[in-house]
N, C-alpha and C. Protein backbone atom coordinates (compact mmCIF):
# COMPACT_ATOMS: atom_id res chain seq x y z
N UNK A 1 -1.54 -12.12 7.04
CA UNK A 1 -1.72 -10.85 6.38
C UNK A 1 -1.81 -9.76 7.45
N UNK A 2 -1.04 -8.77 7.15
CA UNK A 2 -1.10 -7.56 8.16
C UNK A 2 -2.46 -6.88 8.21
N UNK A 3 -2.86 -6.69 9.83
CA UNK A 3 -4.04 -5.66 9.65
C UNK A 3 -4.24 -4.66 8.25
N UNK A 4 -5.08 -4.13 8.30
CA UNK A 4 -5.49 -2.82 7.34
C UNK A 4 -4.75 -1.77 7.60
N UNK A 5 -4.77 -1.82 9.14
CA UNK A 5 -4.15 -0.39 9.67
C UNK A 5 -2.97 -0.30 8.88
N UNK A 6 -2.07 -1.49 9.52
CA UNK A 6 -0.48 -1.49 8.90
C UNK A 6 -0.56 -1.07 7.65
N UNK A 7 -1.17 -1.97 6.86
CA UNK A 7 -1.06 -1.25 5.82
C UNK A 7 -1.11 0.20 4.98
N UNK A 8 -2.53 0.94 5.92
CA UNK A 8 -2.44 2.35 5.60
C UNK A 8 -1.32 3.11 5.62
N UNK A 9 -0.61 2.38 7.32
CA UNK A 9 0.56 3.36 8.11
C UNK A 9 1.20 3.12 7.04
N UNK A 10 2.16 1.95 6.32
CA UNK A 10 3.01 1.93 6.16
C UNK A 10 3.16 2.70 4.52
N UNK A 11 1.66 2.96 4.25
CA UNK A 11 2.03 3.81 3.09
C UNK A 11 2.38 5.20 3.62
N UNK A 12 1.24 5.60 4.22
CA UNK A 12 1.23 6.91 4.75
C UNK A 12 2.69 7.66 5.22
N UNK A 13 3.15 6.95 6.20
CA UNK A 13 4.20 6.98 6.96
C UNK A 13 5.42 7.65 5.85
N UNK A 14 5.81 6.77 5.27
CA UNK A 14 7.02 7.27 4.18
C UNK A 14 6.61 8.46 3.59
N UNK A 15 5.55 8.92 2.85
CA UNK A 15 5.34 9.42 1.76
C UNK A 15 4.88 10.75 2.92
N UNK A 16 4.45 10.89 3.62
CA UNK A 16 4.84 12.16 4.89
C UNK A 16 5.88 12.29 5.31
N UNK A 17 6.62 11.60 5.34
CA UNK A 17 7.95 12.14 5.12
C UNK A 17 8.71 12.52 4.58
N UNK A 18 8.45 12.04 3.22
CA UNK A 18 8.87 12.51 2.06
C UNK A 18 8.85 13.75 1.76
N UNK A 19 7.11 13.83 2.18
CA UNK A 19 6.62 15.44 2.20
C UNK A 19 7.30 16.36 2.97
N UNK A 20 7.26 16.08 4.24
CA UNK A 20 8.12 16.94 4.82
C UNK A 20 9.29 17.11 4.68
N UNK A 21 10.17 16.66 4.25
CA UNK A 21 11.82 16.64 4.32
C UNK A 21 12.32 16.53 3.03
N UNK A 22 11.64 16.10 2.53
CA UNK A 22 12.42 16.05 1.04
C UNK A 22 11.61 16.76 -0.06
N UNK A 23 10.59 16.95 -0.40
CA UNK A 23 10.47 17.00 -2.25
C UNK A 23 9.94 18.55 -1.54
N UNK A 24 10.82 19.08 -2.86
CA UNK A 24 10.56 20.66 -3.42
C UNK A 24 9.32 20.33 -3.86
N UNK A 25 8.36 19.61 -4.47
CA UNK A 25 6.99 19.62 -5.06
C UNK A 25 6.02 19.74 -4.05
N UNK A 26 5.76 20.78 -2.57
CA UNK A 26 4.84 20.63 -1.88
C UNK A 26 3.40 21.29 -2.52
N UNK A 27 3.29 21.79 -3.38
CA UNK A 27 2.38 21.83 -3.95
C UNK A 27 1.87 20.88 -4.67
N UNK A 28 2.07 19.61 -4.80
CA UNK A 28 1.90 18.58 -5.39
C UNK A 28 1.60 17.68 -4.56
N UNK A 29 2.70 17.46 -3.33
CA UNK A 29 2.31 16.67 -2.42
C UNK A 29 1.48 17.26 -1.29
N UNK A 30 0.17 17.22 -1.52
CA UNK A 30 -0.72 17.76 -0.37
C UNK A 30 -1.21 16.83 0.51
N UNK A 31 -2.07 17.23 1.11
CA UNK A 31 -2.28 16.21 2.74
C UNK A 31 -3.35 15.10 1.55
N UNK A 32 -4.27 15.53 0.69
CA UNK A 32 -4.76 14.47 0.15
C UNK A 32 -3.89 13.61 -0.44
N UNK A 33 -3.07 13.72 -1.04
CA UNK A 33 -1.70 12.99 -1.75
C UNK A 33 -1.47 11.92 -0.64
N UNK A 34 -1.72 12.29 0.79
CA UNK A 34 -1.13 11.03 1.45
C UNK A 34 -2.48 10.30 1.68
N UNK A 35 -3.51 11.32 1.57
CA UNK A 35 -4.89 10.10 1.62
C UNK A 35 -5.08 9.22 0.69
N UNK A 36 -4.38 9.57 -0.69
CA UNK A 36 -3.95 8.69 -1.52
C UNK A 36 -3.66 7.40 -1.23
N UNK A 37 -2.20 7.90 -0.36
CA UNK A 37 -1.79 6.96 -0.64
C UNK A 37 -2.03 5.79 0.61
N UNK A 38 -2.69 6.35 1.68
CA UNK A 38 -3.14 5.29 2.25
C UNK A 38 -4.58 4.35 2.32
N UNK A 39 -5.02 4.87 1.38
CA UNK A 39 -6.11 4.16 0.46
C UNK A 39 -5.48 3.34 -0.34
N UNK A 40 -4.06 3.91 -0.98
CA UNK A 40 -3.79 2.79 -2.24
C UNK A 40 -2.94 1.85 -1.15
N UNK A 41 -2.55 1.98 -0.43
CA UNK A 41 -2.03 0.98 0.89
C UNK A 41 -2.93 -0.88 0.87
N UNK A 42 -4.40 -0.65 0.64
CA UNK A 42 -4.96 -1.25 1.01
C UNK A 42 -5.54 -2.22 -0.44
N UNK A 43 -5.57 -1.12 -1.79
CA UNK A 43 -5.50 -1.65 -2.83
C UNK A 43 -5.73 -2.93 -3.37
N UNK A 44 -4.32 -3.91 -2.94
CA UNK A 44 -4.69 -5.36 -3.21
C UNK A 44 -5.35 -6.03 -2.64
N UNK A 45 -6.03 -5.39 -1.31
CA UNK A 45 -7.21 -6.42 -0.80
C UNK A 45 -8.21 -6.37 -1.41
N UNK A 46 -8.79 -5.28 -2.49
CA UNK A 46 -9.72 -5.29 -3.18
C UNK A 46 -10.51 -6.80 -3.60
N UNK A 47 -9.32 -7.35 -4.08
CA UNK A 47 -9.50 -9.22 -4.29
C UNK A 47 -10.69 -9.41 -3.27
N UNK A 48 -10.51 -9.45 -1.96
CA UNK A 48 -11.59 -9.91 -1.21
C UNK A 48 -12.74 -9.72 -1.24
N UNK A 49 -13.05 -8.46 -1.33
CA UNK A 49 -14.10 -7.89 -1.71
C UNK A 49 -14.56 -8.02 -3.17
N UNK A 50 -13.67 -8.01 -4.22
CA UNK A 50 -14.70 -8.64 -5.31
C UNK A 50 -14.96 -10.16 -5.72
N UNK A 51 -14.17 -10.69 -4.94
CA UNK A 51 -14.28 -12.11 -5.42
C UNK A 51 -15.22 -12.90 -4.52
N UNK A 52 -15.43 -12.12 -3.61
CA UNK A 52 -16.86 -12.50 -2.72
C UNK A 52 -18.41 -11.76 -3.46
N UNK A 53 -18.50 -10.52 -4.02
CA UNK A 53 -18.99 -10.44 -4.74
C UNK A 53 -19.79 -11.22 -5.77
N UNK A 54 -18.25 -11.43 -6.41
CA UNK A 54 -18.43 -12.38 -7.82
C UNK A 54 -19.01 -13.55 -7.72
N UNK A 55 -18.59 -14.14 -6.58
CA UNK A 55 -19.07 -15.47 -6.11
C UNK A 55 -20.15 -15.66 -5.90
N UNK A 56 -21.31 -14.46 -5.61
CA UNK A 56 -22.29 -13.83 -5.11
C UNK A 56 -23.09 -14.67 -6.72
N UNK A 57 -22.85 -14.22 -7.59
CA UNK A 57 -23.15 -13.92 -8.78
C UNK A 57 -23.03 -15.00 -9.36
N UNK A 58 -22.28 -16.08 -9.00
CA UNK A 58 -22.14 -17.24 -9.79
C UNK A 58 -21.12 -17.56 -10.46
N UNK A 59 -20.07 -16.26 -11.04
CA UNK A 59 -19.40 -16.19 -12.18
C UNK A 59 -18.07 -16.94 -11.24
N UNK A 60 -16.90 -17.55 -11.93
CA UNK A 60 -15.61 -17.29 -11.85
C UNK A 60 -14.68 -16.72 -12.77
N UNK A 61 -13.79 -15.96 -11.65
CA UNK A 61 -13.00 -15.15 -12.50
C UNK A 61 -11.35 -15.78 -11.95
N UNK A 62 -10.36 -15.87 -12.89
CA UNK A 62 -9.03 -16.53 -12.70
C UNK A 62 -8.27 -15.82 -12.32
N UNK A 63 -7.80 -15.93 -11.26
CA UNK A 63 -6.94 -14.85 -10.28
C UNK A 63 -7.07 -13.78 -9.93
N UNK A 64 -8.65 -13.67 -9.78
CA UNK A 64 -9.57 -13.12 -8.22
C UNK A 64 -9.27 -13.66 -7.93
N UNK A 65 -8.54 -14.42 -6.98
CA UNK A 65 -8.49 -14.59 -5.69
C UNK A 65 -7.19 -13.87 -4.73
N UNK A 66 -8.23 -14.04 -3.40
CA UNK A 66 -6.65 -13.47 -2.52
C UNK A 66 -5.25 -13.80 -2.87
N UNK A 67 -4.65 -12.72 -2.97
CA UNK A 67 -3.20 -12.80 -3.51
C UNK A 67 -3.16 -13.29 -4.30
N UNK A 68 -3.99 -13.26 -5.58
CA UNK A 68 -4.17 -12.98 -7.12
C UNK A 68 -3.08 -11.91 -7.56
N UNK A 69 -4.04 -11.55 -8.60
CA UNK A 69 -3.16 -10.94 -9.51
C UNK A 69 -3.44 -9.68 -9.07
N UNK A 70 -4.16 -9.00 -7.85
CA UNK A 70 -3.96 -7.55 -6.96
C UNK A 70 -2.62 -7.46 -6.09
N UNK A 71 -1.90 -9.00 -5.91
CA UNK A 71 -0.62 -9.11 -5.37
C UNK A 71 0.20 -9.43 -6.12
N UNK A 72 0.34 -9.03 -7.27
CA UNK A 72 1.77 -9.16 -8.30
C UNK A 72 2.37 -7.68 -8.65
N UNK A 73 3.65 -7.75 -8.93
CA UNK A 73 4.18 -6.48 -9.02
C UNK A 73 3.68 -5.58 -10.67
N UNK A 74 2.84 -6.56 -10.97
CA UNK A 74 2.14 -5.83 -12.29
C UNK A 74 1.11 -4.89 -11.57
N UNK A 75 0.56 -5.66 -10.93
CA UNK A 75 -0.73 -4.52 -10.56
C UNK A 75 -0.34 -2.51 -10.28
N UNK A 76 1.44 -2.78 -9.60
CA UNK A 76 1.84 -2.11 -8.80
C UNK A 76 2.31 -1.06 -10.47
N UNK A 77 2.64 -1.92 -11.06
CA UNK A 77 3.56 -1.02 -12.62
C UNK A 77 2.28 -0.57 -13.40
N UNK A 78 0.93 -0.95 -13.40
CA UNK A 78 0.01 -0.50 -13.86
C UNK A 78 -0.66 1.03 -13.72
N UNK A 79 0.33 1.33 -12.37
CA UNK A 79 0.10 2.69 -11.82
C UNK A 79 1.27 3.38 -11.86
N UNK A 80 2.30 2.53 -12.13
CA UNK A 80 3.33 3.60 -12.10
C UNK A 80 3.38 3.84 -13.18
N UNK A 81 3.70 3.33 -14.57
CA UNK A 81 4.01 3.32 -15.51
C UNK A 81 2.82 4.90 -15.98
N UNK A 82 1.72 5.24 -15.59
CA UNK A 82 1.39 6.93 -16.48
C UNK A 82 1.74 7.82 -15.55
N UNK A 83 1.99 7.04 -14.14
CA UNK A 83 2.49 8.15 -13.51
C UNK A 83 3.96 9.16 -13.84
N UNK A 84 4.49 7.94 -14.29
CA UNK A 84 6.16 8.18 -14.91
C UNK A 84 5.97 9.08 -16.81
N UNK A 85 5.11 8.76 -16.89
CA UNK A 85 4.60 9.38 -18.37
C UNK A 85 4.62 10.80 -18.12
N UNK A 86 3.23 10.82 -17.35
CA UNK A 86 2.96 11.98 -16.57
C UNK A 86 3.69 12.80 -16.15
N UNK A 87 4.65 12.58 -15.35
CA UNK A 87 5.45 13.51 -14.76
C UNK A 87 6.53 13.92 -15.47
N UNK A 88 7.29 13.15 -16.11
CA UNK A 88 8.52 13.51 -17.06
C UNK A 88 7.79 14.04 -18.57
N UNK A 89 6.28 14.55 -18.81
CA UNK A 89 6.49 14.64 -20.50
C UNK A 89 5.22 15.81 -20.31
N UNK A 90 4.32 16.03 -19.06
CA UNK A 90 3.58 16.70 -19.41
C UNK A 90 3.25 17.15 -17.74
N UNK A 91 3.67 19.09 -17.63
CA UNK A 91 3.86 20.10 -16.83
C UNK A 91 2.84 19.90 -16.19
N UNK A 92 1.86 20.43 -16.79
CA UNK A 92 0.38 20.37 -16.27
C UNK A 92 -0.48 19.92 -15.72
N UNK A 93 0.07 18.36 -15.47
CA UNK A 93 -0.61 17.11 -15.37
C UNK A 93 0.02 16.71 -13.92
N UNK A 94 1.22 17.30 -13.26
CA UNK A 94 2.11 17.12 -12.18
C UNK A 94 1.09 16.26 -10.99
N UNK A 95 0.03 17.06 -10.62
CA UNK A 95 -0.54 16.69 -9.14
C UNK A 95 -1.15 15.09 -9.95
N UNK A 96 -1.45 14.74 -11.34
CA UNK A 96 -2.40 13.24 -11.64
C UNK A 96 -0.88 12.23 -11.43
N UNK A 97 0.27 12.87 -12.05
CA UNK A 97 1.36 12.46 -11.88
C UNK A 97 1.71 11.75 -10.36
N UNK A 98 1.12 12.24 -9.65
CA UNK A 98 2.17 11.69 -7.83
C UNK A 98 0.86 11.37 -7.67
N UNK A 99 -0.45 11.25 -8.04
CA UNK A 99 -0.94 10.66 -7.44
C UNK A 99 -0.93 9.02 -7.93
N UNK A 100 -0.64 9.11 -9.32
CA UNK A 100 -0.33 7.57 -9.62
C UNK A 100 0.80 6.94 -9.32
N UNK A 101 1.86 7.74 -8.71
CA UNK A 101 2.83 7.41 -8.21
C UNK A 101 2.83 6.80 -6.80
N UNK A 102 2.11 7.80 -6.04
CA UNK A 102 1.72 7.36 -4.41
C UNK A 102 0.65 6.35 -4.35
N UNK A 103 0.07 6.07 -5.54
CA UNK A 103 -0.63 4.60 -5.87
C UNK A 103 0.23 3.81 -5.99
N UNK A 104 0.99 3.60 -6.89
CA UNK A 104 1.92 2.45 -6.95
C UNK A 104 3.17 2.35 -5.69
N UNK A 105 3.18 3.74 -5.15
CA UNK A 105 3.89 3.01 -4.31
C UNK A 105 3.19 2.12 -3.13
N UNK A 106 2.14 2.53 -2.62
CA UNK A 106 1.23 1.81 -1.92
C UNK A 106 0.61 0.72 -2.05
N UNK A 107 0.75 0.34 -3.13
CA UNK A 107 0.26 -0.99 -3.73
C UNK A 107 1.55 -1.53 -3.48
N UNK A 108 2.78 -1.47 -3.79
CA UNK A 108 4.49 -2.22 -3.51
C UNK A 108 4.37 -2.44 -2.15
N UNK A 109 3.86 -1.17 -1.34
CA UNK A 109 4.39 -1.38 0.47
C UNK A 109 3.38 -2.79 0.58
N UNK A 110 2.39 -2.75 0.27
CA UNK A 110 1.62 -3.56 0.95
C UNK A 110 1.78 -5.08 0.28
N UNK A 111 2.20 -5.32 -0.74
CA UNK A 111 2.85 -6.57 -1.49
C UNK A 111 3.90 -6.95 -0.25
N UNK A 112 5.03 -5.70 -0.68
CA UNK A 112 6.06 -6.30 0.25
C UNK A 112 5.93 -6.82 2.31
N UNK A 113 4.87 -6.06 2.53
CA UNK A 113 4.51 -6.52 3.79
C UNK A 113 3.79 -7.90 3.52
N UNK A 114 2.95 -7.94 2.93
CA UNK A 114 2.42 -9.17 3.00
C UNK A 114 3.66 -10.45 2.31
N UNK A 115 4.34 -10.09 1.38
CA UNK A 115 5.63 -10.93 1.27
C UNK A 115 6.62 -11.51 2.57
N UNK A 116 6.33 -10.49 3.25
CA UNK A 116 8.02 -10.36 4.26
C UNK A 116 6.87 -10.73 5.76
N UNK A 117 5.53 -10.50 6.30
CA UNK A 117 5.21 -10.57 7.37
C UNK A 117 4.14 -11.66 7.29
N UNK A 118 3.10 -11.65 6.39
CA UNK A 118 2.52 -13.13 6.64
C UNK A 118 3.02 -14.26 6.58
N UNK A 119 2.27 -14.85 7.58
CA UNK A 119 2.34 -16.44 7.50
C UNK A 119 1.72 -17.42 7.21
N UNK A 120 2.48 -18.27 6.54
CA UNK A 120 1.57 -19.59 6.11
C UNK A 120 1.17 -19.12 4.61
N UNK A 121 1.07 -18.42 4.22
CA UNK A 121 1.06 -17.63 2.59
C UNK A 121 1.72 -17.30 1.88
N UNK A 122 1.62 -16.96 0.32
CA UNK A 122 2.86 -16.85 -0.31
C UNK A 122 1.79 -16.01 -1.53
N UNK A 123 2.62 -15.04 -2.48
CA UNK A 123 1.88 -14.53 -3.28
C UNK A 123 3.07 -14.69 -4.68
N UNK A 124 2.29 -14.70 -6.10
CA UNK A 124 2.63 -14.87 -7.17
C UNK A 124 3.44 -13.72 -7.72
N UNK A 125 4.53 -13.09 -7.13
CA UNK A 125 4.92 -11.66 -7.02
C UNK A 125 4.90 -11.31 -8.54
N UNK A 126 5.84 -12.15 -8.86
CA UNK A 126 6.16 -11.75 -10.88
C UNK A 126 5.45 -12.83 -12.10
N UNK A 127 4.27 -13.07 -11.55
CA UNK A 127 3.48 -13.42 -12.28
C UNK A 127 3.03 -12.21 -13.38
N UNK A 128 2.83 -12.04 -14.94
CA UNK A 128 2.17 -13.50 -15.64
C UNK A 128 4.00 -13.91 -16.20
N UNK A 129 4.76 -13.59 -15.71
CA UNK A 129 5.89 -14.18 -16.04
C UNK A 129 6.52 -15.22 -15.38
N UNK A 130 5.89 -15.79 -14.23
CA UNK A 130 5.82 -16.75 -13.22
C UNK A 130 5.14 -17.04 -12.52
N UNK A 131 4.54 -18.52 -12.15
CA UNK A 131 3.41 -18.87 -10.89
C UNK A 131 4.28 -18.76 -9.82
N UNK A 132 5.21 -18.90 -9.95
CA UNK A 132 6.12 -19.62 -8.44
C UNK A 132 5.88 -18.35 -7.44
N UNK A 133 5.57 -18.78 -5.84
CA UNK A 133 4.72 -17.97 -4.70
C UNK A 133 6.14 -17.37 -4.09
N UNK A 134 6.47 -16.20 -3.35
CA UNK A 134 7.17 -16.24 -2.25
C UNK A 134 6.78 -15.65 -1.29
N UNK A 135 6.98 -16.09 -0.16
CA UNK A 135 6.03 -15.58 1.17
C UNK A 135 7.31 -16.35 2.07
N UNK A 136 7.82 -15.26 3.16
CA UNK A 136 8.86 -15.72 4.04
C UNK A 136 8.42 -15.54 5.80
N UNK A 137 7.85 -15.27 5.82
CA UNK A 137 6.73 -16.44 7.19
C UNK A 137 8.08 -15.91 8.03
N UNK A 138 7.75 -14.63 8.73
CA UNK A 138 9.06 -14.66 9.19
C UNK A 138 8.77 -14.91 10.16
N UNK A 139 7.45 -15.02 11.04
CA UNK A 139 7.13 -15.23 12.12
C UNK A 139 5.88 -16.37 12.60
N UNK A 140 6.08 -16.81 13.63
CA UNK A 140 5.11 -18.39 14.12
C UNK A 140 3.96 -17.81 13.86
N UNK A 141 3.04 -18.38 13.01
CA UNK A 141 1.63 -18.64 12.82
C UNK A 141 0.95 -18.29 14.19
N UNK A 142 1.46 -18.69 15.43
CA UNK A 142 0.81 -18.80 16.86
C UNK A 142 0.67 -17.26 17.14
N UNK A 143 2.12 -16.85 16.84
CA UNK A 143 1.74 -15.20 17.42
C UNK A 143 1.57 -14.14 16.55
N UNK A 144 0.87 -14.48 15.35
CA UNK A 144 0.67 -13.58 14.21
C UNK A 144 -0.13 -12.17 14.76
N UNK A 145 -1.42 -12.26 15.76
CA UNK A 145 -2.45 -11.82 16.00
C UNK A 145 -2.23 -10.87 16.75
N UNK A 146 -0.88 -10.84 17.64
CA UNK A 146 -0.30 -10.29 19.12
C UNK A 146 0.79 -9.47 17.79
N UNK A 147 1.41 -9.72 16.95
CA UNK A 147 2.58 -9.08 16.19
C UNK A 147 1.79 -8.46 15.43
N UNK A 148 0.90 -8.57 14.53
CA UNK A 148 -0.02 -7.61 13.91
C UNK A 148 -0.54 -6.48 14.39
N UNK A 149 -1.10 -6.59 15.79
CA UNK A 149 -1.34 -5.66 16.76
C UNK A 149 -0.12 -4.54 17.14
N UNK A 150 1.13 -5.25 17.42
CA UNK A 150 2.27 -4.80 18.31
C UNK A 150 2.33 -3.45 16.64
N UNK A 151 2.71 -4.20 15.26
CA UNK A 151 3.08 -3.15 14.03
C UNK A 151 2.01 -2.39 14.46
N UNK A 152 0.72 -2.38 14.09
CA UNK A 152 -0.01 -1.58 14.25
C UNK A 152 0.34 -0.14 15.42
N UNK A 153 0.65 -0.49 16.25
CA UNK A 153 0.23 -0.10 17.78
C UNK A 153 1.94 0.85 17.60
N UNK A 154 3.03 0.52 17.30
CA UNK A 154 4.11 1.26 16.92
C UNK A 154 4.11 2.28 15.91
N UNK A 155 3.66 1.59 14.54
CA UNK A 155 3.56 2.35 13.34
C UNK A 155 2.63 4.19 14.02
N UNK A 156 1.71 3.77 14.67
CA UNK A 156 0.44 4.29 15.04
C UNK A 156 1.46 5.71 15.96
N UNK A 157 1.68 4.89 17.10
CA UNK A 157 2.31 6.14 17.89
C UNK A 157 3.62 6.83 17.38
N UNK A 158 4.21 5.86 16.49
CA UNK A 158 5.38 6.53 15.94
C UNK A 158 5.18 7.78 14.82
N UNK A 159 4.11 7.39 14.28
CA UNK A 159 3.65 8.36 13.42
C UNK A 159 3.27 10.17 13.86
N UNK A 160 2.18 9.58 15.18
CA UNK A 160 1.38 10.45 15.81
C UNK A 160 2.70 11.10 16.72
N UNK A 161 3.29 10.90 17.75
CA UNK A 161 4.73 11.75 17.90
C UNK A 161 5.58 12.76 16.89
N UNK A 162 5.73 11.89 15.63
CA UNK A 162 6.30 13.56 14.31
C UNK A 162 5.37 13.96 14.59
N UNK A 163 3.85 13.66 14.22
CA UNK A 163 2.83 14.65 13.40
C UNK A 163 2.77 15.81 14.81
N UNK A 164 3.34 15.29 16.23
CA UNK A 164 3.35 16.59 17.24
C UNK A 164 4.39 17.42 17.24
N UNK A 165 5.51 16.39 16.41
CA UNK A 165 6.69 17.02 16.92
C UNK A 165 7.11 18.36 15.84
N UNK A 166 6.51 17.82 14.35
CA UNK A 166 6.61 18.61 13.36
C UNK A 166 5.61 19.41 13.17
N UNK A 167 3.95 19.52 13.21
CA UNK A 167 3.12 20.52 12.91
C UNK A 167 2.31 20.13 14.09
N UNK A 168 2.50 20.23 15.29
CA UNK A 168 2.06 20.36 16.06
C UNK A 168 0.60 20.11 16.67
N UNK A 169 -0.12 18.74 16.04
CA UNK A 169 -1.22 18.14 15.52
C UNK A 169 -2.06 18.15 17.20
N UNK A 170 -1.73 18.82 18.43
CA UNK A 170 -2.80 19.70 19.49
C UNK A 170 -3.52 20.65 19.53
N UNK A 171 -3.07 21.47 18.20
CA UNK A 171 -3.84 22.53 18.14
C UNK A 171 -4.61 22.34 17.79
N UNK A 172 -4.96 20.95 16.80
CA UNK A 172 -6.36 21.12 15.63
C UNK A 172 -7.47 20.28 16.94
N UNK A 173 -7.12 19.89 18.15
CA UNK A 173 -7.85 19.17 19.02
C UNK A 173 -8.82 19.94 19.87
């Protein structure tokens, strides 16, 4: 499973860019919009935290668990689906609109990283319409710890370079 970090970056990352270069909606997409979305980055780990909880408590619950049902692409349509309401049917509502949007997309980045970069794991992607896991281990178990670091450590400076190159993020120092 990718650090936390990765995961923030890799929401963050797109959806600032987005901001900058593409969407006429910058009044919509504000700097919280990306705190959004790198909070919702992290989303499906929630599992950990409540199912240690729960456990706390005695109870079991059926898919709490890691890469449960916080790692299926339902969790991810649970947020898109009023975001898409939202935005195409009601004016007013625009900024609740992208923020359920930059939820669901952050909940997808971090599925698909944990799909495509852990190892030794596999998650129930299109469950409750299938158990079957996919997880493609693209890399040796041995150097997970050193490659987790390396994303991190790229995502990180690659980011921090635009944020100098485009709004000039020395001045606020």
């Amino acid at each position: 499973m990718p650090f936390a970090v990765t995961h923030v970056l890799a929401s963050i990352i797109p959806i600032d860019l987005y901001r900058d270069y593409v969407t006429k909606h910058r009044k919509h997409f504000t700097l919280f919009t990306i705190l959004v979305a790198g909070i919702a980055g992290l989303l499906p780990d929630l599992d950990i935290a409540l199912s240690l909880i729960i456990s706390k408590l005695g109870w079991e619950v059926p898919l709490l668990f890691h890469r449960g049902f916080t790692h299926t692409l339902l969790f991810g349509i649970i947020f898109l689906i009023p975001g898409l309401i939202l935005w195409f049917n009601h004016n007013k509502y625009k900024k609740w609109a992208v923020l359920f949007l930059v939820t669901a997309f952050g909940i997808t980045t971090h599925i698909v990283l944990d799909l495509i970069i852990s190892s030794g794991s596999s998650i129930m992607l299109f469950w409750p319409l299938s158990s079957k896991t996919f997880g493609l281990s693209l890399f040796p178990a041995a150097y997970m710890l050193d490659i987790y670091a390396a994303i991190d450590a790229i995502l990180l400076i690659g980011w921090l370079v635009h944020e100098e190159i485009k709004h000039k993020i020395k001045d606020f120092i």
